[in-house]
Protein backbone atom coordinates (compact mmCIF):
# COMPACT_ATOMS: atom_id res chain seq x y z
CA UNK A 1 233.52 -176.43 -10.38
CA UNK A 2 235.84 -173.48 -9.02
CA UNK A 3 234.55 -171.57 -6.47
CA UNK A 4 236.62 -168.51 -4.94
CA UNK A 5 235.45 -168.00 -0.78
CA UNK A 6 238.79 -165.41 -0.72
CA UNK A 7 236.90 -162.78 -2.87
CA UNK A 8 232.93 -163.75 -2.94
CA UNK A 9 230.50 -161.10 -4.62
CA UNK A 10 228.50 -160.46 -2.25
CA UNK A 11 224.80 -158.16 -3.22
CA UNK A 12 224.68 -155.24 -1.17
CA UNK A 13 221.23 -154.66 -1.31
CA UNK A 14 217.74 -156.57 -2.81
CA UNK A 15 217.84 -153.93 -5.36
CA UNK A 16 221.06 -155.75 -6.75
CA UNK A 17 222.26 -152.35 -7.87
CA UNK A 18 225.61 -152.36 -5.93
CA UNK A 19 228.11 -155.29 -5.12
CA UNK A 20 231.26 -155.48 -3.40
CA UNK A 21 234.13 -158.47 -2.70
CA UNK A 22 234.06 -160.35 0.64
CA UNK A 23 236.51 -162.99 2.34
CA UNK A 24 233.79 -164.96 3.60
CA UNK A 25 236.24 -168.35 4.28
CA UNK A 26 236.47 -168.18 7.90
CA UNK A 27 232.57 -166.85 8.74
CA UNK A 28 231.11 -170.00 6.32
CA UNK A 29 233.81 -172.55 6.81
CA UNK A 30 231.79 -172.13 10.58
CA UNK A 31 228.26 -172.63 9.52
CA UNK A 32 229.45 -175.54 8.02
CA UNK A 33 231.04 -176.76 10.81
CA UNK A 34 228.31 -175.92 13.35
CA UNK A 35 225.06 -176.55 10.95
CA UNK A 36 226.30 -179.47 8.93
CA UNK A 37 226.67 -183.56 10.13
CA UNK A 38 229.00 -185.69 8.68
CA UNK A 39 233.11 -186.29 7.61
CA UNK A 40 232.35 -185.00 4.48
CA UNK A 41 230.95 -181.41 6.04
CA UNK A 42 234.17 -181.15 8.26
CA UNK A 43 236.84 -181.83 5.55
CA UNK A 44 234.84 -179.40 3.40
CA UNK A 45 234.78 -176.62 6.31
CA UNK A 46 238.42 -177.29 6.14
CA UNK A 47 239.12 -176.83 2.95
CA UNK A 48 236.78 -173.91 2.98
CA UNK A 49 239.26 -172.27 6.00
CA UNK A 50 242.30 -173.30 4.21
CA UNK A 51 241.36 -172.58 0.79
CA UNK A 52 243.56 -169.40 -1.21
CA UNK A 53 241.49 -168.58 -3.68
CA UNK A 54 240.33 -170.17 -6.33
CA UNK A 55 239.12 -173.94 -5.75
CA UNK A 56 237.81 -177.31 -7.09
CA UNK A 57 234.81 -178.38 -5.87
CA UNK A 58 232.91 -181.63 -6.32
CA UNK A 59 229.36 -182.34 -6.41
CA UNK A 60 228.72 -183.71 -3.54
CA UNK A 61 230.26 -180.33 -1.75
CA UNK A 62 228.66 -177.86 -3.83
CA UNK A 63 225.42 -179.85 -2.66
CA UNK A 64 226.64 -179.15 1.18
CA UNK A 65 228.03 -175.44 0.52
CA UNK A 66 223.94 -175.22 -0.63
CA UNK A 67 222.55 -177.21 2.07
CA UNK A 68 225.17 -175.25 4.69
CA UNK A 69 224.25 -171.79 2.96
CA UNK A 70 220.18 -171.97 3.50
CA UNK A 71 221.36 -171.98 7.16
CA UNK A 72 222.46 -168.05 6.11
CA UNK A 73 220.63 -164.86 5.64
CA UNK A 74 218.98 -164.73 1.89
CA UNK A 75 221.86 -162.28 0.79
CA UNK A 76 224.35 -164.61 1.41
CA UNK A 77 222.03 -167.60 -0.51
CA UNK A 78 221.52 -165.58 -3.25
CA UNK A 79 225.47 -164.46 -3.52
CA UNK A 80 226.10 -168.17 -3.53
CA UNK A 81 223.68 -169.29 -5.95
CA UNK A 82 224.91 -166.71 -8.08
CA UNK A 83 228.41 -167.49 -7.61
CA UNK A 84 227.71 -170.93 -8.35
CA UNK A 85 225.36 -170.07 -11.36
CA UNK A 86 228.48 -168.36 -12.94
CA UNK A 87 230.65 -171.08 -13.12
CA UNK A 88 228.09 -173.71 -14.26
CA UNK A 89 227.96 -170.68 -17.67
């Protein structure tokens, strides 16, 4: 599944009304790195960080970008889930 952490939708608002783009590579890349155990949480921060765009994820990391991403506020949950709801379409 390709996710893009450059230019994430992010809701402005619970009303869902208004959205706008965010870089959000550096700020989540973090949470993972500080909320998350494992190898596999640190290569994915990494990739996270270093990612340009557009990018392949597995499984398994779109299971820890969840996991990592209930450690954030619920309008950063809910951009994910809907980010990652778009590309399963």
């Amino acid at each position: 599944m390709k996710l893009n952490f450059k230019e994430m939708k992010i809701q402005a608002g619970i009303a869902d009304t208004n959205c706008y783009l965010q870089d959000v590579r550096e700020t989540f890349a973090d949470v993972i790195y500080r909320g998350c155990n494992g190898i596999a949480a640190l290569e994915l921060a990494r990739k996270i960080y270093k990612s340009e765009g557009e990018e392949e994820y597995t499984e398994q990391e779109i299971g820890l970008i969840r996991q990592a991403a209930s450690l954030c506020t619920p309008q950063f949950i809910e951009s994910i889930n809907e980010m990652i709801k778009e590309e399963e379409i």
